[in-house]
N, C-alpha and C. Protein backbone atom coordinates (compact mmCIF):
# COMPACT_ATOMS: atom_id res chain seq x y z
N UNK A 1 116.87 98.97 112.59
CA UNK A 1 116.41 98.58 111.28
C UNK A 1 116.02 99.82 110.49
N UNK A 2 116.19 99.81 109.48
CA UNK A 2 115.76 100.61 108.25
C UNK A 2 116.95 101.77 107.96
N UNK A 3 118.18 101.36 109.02
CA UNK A 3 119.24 102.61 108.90
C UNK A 3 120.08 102.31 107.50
N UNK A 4 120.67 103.23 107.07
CA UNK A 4 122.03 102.31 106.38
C UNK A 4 122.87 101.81 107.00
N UNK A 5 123.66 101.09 106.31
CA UNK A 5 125.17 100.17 106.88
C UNK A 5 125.54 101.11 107.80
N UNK A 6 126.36 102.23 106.89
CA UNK A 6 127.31 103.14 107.92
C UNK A 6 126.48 103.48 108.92
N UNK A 7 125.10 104.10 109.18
CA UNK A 7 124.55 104.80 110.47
C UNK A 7 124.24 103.21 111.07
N UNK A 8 123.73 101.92 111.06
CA UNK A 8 124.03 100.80 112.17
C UNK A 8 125.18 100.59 112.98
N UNK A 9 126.45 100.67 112.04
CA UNK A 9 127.63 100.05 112.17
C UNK A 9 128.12 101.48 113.39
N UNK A 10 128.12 102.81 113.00
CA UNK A 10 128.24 104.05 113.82
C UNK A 10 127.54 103.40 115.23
N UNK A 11 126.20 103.19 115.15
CA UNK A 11 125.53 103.20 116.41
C UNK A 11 125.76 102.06 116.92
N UNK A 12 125.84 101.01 116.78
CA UNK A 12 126.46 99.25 117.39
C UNK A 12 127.84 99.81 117.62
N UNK A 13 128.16 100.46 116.94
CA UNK A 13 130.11 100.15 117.53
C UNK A 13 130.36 101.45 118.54
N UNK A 14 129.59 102.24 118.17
CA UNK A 14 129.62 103.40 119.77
C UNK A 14 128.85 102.81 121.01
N UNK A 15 128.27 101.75 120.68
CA UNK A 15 127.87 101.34 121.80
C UNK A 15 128.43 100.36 122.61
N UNK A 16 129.58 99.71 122.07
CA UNK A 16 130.60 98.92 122.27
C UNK A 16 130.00 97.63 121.81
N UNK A 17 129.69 97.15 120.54
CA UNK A 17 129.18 96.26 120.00
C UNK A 17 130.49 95.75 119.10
N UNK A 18 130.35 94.39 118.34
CA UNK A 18 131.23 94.59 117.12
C UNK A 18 130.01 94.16 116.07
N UNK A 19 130.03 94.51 114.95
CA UNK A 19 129.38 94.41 113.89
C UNK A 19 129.84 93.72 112.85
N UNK A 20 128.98 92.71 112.52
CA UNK A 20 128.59 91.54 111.04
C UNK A 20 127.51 92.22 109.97
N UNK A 21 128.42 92.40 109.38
CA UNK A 21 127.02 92.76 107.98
C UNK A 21 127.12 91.55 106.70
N UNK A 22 125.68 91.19 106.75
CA UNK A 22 125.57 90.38 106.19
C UNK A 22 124.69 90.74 105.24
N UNK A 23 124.96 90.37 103.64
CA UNK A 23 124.52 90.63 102.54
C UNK A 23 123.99 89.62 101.52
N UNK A 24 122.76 90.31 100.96
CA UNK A 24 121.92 89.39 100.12
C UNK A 24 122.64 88.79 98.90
N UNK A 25 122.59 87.76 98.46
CA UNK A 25 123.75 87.18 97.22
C UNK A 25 123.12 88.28 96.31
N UNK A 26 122.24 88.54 95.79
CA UNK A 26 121.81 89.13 94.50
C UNK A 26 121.60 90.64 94.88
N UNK A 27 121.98 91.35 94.49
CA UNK A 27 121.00 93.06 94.89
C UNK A 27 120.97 93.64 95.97
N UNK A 28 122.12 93.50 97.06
CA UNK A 28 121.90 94.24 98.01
C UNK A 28 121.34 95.51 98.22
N UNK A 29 121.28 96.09 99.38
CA UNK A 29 120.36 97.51 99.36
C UNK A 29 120.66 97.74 100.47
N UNK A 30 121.93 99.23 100.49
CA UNK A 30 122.17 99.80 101.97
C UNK A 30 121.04 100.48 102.56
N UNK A 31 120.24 99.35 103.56
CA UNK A 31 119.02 99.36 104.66
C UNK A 31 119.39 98.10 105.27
N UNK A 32 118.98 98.41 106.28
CA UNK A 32 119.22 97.07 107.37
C UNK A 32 117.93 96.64 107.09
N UNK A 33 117.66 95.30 106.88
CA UNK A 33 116.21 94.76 107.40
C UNK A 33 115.81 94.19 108.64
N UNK A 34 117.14 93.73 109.27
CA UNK A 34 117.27 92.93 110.69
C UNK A 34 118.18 93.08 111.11
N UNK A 35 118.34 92.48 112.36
CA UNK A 35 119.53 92.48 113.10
C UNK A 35 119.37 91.24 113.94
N UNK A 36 120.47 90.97 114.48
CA UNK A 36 120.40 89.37 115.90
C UNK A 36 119.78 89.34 116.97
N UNK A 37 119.97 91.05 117.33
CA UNK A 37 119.30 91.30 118.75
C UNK A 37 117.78 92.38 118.03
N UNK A 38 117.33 91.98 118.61
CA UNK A 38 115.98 92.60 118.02
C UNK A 38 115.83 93.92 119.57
N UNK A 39 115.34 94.94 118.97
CA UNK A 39 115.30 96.20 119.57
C UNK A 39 114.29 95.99 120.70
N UNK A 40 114.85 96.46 121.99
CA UNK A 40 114.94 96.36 123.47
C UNK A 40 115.36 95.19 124.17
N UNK A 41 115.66 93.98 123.67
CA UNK A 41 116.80 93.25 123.95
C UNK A 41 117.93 93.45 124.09
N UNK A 42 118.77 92.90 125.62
CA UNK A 42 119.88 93.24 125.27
C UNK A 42 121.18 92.39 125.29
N UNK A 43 122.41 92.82 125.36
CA UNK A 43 123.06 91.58 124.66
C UNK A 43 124.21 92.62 125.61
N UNK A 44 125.43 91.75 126.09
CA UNK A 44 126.60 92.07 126.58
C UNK A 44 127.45 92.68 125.73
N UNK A 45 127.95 93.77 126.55
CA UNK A 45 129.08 94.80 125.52
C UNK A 45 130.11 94.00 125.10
N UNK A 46 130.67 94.46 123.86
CA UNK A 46 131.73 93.86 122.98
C UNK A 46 131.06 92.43 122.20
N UNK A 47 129.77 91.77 122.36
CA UNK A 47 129.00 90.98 121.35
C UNK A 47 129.28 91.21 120.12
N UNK A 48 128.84 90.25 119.37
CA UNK A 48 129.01 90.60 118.07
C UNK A 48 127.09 90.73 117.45
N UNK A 49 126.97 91.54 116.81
CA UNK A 49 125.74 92.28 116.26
C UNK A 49 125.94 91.87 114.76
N UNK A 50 124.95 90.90 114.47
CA UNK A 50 125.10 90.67 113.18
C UNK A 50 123.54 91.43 112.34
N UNK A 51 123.69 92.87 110.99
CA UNK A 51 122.86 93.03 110.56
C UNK A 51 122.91 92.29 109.24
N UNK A 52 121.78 92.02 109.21
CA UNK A 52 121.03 91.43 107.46
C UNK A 52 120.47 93.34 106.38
N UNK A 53 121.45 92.61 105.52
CA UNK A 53 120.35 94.20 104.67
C UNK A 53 119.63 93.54 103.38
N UNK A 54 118.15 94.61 103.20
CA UNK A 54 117.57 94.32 102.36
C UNK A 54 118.45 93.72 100.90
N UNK A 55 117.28 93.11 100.01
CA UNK A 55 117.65 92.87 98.60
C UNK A 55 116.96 93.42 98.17
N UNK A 56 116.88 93.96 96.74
CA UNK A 56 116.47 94.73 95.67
C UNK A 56 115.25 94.38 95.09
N UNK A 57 115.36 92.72 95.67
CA UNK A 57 114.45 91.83 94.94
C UNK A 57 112.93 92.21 95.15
């Protein structure tokens, strides 16, 4: 959380993740606010990792 798109999507997909970015209807804002797997959880390689990024709002 708090990375941009590109540095999440870099670090989930070198880790053998696949990546969902999911975006606010109004005002997006390249920052992650969340993600599916919340940090030290873990999830099986090749999963799909869905991040949420902030809104502007």
């Amino acid at each position: 959380m708090g990375k941009s798109t590109d540095e999440a999507k870099r670090a989930l997909t070198g880790a053998g993740f696949e990546v969902e970015v999911k975006k606010p209807f109004l005002f997006p804002r390249d920052k992650v606010e969340s993600q599916s797997v919340a940090g030290g959880e873990q999830a099986a390689k090749g999963s799909k990792i869905t991040i949420r990024l902030e809104s502007a709002l």
